[in-house]
Protein backbone atom coordinates (compact mmCIF):
# COMPACT_ATOMS: atom_id res chain seq x y z
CA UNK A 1 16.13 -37.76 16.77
CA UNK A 2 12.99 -39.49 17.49
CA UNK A 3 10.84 -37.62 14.68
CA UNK A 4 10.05 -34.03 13.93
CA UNK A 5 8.81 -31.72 16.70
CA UNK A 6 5.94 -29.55 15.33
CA UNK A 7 5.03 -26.19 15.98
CA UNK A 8 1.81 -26.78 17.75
CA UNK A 9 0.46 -30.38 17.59
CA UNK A 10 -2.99 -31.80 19.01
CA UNK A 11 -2.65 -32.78 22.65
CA UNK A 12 -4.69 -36.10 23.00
CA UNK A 13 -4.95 -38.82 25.00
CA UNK A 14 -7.74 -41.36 26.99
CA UNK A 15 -9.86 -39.05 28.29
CA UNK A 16 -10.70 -37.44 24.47
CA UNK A 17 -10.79 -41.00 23.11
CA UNK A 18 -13.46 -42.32 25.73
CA UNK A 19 -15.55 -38.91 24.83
CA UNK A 20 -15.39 -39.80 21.52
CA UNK A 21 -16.45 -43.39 21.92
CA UNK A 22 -19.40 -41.56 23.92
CA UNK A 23 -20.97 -39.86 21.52
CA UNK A 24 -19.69 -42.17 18.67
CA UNK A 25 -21.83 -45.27 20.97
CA UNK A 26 -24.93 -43.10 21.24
CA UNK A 27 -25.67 -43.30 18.07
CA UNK A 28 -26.04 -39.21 17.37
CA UNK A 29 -24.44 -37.79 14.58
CA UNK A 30 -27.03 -35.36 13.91
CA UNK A 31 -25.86 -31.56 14.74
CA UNK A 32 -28.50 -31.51 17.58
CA UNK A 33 -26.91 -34.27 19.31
CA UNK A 34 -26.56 -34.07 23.66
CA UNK A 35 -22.60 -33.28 22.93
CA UNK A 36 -23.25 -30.01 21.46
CA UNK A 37 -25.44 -28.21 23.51
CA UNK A 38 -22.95 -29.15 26.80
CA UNK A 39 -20.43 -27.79 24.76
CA UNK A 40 -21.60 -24.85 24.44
CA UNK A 41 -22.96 -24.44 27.96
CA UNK A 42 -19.31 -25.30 29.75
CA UNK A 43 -17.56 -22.85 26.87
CA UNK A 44 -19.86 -20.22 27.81
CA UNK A 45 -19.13 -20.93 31.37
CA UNK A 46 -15.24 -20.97 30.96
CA UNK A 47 -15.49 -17.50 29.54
CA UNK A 48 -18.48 -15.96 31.82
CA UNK A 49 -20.45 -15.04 29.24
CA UNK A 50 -24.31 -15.99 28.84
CA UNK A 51 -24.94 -17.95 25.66
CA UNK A 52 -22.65 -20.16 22.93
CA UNK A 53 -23.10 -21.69 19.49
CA UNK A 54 -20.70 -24.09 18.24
CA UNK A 55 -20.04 -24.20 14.48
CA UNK A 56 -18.25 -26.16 11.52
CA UNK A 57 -14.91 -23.32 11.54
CA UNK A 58 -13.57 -20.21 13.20
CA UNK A 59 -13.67 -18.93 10.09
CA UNK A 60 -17.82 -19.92 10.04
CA UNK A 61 -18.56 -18.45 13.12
CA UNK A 62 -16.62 -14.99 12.03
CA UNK A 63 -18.52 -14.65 9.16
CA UNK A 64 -21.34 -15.79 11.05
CA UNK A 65 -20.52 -12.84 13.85
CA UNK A 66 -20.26 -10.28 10.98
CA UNK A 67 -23.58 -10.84 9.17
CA UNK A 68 -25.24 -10.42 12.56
CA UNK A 69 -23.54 -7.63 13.49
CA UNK A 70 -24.32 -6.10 9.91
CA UNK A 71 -21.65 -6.03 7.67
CA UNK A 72 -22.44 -6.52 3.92
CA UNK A 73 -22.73 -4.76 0.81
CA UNK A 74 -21.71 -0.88 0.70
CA UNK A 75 -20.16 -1.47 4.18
CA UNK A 76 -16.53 -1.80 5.65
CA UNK A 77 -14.86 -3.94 8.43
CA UNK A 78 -11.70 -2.32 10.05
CA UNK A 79 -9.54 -5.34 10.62
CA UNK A 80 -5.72 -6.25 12.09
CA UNK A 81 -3.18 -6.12 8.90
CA UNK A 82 -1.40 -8.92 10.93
CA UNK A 83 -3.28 -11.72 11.35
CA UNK A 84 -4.35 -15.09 9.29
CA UNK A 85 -6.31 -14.32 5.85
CA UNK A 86 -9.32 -16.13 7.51
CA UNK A 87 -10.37 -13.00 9.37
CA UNK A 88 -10.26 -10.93 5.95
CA UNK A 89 -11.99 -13.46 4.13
CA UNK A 90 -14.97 -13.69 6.41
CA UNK A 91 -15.41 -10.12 5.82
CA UNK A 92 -15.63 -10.24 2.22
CA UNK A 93 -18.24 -13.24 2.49
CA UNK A 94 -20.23 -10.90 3.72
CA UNK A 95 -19.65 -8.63 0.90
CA UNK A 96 -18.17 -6.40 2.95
CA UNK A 97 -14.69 -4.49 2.39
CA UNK A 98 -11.91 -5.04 5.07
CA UNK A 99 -9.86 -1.97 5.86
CA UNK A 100 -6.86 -3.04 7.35
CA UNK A 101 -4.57 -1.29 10.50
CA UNK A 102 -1.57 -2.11 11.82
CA UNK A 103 -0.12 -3.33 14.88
CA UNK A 104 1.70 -2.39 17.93
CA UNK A 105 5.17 -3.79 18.29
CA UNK A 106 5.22 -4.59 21.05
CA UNK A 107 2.53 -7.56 21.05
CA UNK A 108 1.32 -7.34 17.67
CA UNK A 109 -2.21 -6.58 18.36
CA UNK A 110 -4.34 -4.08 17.27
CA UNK A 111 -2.50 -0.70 17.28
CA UNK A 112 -4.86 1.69 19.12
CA UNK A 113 -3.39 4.91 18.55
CA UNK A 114 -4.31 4.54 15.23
CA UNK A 115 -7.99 3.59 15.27
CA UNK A 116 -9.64 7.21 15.78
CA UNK A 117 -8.25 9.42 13.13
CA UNK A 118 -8.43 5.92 10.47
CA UNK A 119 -12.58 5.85 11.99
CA UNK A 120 -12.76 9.51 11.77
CA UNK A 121 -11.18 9.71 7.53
CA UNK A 122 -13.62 6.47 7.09
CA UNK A 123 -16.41 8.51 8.27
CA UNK A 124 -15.69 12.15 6.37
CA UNK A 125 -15.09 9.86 3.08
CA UNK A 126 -19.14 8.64 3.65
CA UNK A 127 -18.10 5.18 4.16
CA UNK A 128 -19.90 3.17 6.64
CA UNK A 129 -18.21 0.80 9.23
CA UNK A 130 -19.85 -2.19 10.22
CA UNK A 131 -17.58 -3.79 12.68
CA UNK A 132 -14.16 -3.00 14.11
CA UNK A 133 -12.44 -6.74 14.49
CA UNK A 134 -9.45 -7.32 16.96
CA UNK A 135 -7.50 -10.24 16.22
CA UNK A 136 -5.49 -11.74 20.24
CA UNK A 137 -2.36 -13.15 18.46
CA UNK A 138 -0.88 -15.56 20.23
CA UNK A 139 -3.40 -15.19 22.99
CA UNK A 140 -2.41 -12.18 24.10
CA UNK A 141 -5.92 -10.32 24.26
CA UNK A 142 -5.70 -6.26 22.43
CA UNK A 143 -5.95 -3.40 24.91
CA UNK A 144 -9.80 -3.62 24.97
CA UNK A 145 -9.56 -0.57 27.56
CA UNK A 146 -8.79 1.74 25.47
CA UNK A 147 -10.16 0.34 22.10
CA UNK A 148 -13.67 -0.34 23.59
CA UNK A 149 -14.70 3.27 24.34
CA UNK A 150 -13.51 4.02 21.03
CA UNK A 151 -15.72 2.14 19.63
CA UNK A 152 -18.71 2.86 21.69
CA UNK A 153 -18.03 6.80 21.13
CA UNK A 154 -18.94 6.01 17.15
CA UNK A 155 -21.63 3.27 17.87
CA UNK A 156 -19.47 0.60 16.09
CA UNK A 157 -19.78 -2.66 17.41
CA UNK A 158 -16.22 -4.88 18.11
CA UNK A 159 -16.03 -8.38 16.79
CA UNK A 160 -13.32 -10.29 19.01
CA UNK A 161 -11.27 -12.62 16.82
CA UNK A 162 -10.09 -14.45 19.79
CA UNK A 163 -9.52 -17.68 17.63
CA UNK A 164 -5.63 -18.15 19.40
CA UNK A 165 -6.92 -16.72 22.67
CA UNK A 166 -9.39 -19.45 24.49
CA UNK A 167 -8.57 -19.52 28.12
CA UNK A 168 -7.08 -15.86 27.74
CA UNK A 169 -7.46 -13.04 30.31
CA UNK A 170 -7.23 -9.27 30.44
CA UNK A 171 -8.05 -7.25 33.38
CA UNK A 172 -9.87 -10.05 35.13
CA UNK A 173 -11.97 -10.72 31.64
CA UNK A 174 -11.74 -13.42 29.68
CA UNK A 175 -10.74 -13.16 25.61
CA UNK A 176 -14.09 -13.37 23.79
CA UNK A 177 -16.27 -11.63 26.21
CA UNK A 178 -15.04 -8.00 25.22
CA UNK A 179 -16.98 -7.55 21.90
CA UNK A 180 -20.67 -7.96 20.92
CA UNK A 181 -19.70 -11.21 20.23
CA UNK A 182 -16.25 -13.32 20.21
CA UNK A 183 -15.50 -16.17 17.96
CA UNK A 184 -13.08 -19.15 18.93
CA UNK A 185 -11.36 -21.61 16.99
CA UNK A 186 -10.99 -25.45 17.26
CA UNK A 187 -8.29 -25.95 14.47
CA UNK A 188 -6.13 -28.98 14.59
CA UNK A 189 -2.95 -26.33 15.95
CA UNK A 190 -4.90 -24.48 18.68
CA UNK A 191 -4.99 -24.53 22.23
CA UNK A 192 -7.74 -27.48 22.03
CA UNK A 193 -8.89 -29.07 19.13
CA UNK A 194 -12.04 -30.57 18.03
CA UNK A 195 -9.73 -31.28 14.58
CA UNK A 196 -12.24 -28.70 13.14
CA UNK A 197 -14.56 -26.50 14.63
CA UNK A 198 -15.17 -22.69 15.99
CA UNK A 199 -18.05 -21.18 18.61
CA UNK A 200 -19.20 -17.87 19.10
CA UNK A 201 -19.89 -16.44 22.25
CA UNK A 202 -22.04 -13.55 23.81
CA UNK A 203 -24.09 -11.88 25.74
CA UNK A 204 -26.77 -11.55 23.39
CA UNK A 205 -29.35 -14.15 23.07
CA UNK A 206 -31.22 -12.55 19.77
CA UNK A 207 -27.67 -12.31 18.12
CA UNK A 208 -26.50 -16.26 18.89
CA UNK A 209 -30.45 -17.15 17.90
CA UNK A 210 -29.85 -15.75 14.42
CA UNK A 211 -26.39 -17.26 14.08
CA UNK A 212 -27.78 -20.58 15.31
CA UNK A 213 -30.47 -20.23 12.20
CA UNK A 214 -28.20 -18.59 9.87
CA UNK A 215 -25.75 -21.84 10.33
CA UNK A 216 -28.67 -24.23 10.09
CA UNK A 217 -29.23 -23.74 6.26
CA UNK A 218 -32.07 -20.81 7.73
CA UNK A 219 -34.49 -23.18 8.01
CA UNK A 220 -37.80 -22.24 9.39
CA UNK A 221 -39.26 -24.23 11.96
CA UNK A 222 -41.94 -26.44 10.23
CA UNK A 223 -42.00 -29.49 9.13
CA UNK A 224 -41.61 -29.26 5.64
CA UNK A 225 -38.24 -27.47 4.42
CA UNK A 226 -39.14 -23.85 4.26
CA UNK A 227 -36.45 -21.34 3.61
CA UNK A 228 -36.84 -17.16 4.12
CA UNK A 229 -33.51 -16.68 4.39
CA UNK A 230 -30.45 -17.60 2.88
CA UNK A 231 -28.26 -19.66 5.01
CA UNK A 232 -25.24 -21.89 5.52
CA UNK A 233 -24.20 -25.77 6.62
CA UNK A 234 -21.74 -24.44 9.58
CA UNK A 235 -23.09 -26.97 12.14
CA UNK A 236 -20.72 -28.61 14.11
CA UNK A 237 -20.64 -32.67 14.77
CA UNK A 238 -21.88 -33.69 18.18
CA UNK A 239 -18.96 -36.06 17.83
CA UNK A 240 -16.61 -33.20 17.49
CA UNK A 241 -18.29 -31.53 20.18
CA UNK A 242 -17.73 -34.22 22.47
CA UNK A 243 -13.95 -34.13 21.68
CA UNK A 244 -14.13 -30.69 22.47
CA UNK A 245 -15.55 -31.16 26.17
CA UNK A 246 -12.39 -33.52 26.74
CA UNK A 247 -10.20 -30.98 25.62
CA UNK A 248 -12.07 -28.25 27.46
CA UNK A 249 -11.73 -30.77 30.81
CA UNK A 250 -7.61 -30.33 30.34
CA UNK A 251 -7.62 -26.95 29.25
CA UNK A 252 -6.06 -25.41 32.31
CA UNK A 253 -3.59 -28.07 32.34
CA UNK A 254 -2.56 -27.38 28.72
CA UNK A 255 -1.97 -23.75 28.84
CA UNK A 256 -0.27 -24.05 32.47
CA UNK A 257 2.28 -26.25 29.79
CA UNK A 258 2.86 -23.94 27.59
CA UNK A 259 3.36 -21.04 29.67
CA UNK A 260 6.27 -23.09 30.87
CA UNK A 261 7.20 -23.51 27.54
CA UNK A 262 7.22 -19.74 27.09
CA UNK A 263 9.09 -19.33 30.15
CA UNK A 264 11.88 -21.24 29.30
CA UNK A 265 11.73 -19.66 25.93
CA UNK A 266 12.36 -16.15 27.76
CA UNK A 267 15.01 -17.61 30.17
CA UNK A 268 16.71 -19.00 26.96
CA UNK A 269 16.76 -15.77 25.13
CA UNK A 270 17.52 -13.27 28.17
CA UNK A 271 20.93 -14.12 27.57
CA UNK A 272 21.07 -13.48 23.63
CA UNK A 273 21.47 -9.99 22.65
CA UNK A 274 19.10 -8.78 19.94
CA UNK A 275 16.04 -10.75 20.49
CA UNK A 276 12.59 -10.60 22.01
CA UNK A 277 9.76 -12.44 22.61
CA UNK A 278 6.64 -11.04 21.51
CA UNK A 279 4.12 -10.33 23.75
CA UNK A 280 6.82 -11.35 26.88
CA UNK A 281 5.52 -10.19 30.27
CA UNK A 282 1.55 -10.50 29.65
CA UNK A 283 0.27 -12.82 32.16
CA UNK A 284 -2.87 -13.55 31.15
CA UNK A 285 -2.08 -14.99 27.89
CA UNK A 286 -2.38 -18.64 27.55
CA UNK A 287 0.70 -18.55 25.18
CA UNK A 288 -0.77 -20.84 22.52
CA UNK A 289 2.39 -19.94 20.36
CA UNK A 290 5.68 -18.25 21.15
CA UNK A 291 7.44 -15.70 18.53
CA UNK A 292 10.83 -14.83 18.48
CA UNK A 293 11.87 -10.79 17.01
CA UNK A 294 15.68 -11.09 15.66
CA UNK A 295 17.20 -7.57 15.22
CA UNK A 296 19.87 -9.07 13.04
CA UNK A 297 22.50 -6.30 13.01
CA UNK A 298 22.57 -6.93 16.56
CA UNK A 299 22.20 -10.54 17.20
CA UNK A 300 24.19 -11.93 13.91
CA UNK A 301 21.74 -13.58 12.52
CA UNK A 302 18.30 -13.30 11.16
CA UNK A 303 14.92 -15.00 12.05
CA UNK A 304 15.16 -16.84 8.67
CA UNK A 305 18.24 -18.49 9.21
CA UNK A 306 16.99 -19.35 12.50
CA UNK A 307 14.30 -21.10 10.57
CA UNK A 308 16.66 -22.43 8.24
CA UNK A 309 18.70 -24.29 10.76
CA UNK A 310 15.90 -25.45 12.80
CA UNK A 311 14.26 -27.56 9.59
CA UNK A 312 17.64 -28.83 8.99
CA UNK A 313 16.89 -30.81 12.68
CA UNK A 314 13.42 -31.73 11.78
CA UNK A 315 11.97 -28.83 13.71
CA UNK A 316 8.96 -27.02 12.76
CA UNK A 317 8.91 -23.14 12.86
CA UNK A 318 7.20 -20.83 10.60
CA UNK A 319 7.04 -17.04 10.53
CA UNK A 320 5.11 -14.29 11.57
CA UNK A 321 1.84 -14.30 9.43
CA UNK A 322 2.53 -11.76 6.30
CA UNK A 323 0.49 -8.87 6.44
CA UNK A 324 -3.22 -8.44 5.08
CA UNK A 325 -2.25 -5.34 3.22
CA UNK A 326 1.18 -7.25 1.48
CA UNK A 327 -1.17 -9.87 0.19
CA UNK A 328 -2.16 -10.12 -3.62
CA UNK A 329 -5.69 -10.37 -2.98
CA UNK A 330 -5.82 -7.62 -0.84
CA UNK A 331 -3.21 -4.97 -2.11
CA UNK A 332 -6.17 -2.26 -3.30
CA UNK A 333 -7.41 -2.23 -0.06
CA UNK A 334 -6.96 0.97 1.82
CA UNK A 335 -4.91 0.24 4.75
CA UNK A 336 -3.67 2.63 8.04
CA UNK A 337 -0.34 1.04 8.70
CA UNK A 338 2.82 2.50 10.06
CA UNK A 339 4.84 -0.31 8.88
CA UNK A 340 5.20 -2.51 12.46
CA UNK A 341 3.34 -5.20 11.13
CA UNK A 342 5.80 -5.50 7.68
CA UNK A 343 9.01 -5.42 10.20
CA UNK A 344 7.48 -8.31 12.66
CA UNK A 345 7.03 -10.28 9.01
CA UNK A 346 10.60 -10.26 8.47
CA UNK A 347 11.70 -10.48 11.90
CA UNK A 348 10.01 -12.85 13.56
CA UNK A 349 9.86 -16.70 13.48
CA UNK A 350 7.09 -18.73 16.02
CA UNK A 351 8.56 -21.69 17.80
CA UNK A 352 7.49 -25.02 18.76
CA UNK A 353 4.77 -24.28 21.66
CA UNK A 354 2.57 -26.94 22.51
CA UNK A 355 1.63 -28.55 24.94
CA UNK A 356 2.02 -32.32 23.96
């Protein structure tokens, strides 16, 4: 074997390198630099949404998207059991409290069913919710038609953790345009990469204003450092950024690859009795990863033997994340859970999905 194949590697080639050189040759490395603001003005485009901000981290612009949605102290953010500890944390930076909900099971997002009575007990017990977050795992986007007027019956706004989902669709909408405001990642493993990075995205110009002061260490606009609020070093490198328009230029092209990745996946796995693929049959997801559910009784073996055998060949494959609610730092949080997202834990295994 030629070397290891990884679970979801950059994709890079010429056309990111001579951005890079770009903005490298201009001389800007300042976060105001020409790279960022087109950045954030062909994001905004992809998803059809008015305005963008691009910052340091996902995780940045969630916590970002929280404060200006008003979560903090003597508040609490319903949020996905099954997802990466990032969106949790960003809630407790806020000072915040995450309630956590489970998932369906049959795409592990956001189990609606469960979201009225879980606002409804939140509300009797005097507690005040700042923010309902959906996490769209593997960019498959939640059922925002049915979670949406949920939310706007209690006048809770949604944050859209769409961090796997750039380039995602439901119902003729793109992921991150369902919520007040939608955050993206730019990880190293995502569907495009600016190595590091996030952006949030919406509709509302006074929100991305604050965020874009908030991640700019809140200073005023003088010319001596003047401070009224306290705020945070989340701006993003206009070298970055102009890594990011590269990658934005060949995002079509990259998810059209790993949808045929996923297809072959599901042609593989048709024929092998006791698995699934999660999420299977959605057609707007761009499919940055693809997870395998093993029921073991029936198919003779388990997901983590599946795992097993494919690190013996130098192939990377890693598990369904474990839930919020299982995790040490979070086990005295309350949680509504109905114990899908613990059985996709122990199930499941993601597979080697991308694009390069």
């Amino acid at each position: 074997m030629s070397g290891t194949i990884f679970l979801s590697p950059p994709d890079l080639g010429p056309l990111e390198e001579s951005y890079v050189m770009r903005a490298v040759r201009s001389g800007r490395f300042d976060p105001d630099g020409p790279e960022i603001g087109a950045f954030e003005r062909e994001v905004a485009q992809r998803v059809g949404i008015g305005h963008a901000l691009g910052v340091s981290s996902g995780t940045a612009a969630l916590h970002l998207a929280l404060l200006a949605v008003g979560a903090g102290p003597d508040t609490v953010v319903v949020v996905p059991t099954l997802t990466f500890a990032a969106t949790a944390n960003a809630v407790m930076y806020t000072g915040a409290r995450p309630v956590f909900i489970d998932c369906e099971p049959g795409s592990g997002n956001l189990d609606v069913a469960l979201l009225p009575d879980l606002l409804r007990r939140l509300g009797t017990a005097g507690q005040r919710v700042a923010a309902v977050m959906t996490v769209d795992i593997n960019g498959s986007c939640a059922d925002y038609g049915r979670l949406l007027p949920i939310c706007a019956d209690a006048g809770i706004p949604v944050v859209e953790d769409s961090a796997q989902a750039l380039g995602s669709t439901r119902d003729g909408r793109s992921a991150g345009s369902f919520g007040r405001v939608g955050v993206f990642s730019f990880s190293h493993n995502k569907i495009m990469t600016t190595s590091c990075g996030g952006m949030l995205v919406s509709e509302d110009a006074a929100l991305i204003a604050r965020c874009r002061h908030l991640s700019s260490q809140a200073r005023e606009p003088v010319a001596h450092y003047e401070h009224r609020d306290v705020g945070y070093n989340y701006r993003l490198s206009n070298v970055l950024a102009g890594l990011g328009r590269a990658q934005l230029c060949r995002l079509t092209a990259m998810i059209d690859r790993r949808r045929a990745i996923r297809e072959r996946y599901t042609k593989l796995f048709a024929a092998v009795p006791g698995t699934r693929i999660l999420g299977d049959g959605d057609p707007g997801s761009n499919c940055w990863l693809t997870s395998l559910v093993v029921d073991s009784p029936v198919a003779g073996w388990s997901a983590d033997q599946l795992g097993g055998h494919l690190a013996a060949h130098d192939i990377e494959s890693r598990p369904m994340w474990k839930p919020m609610h299982r995790q040490p730092v979070y086990a005295d949080h309350p949680a509504a859970v109905t114990g899908a997202a613990d059985r996709l834990f122990a199930t499941s295994i993601s597979l080697p999905s991308g694009s390069s």
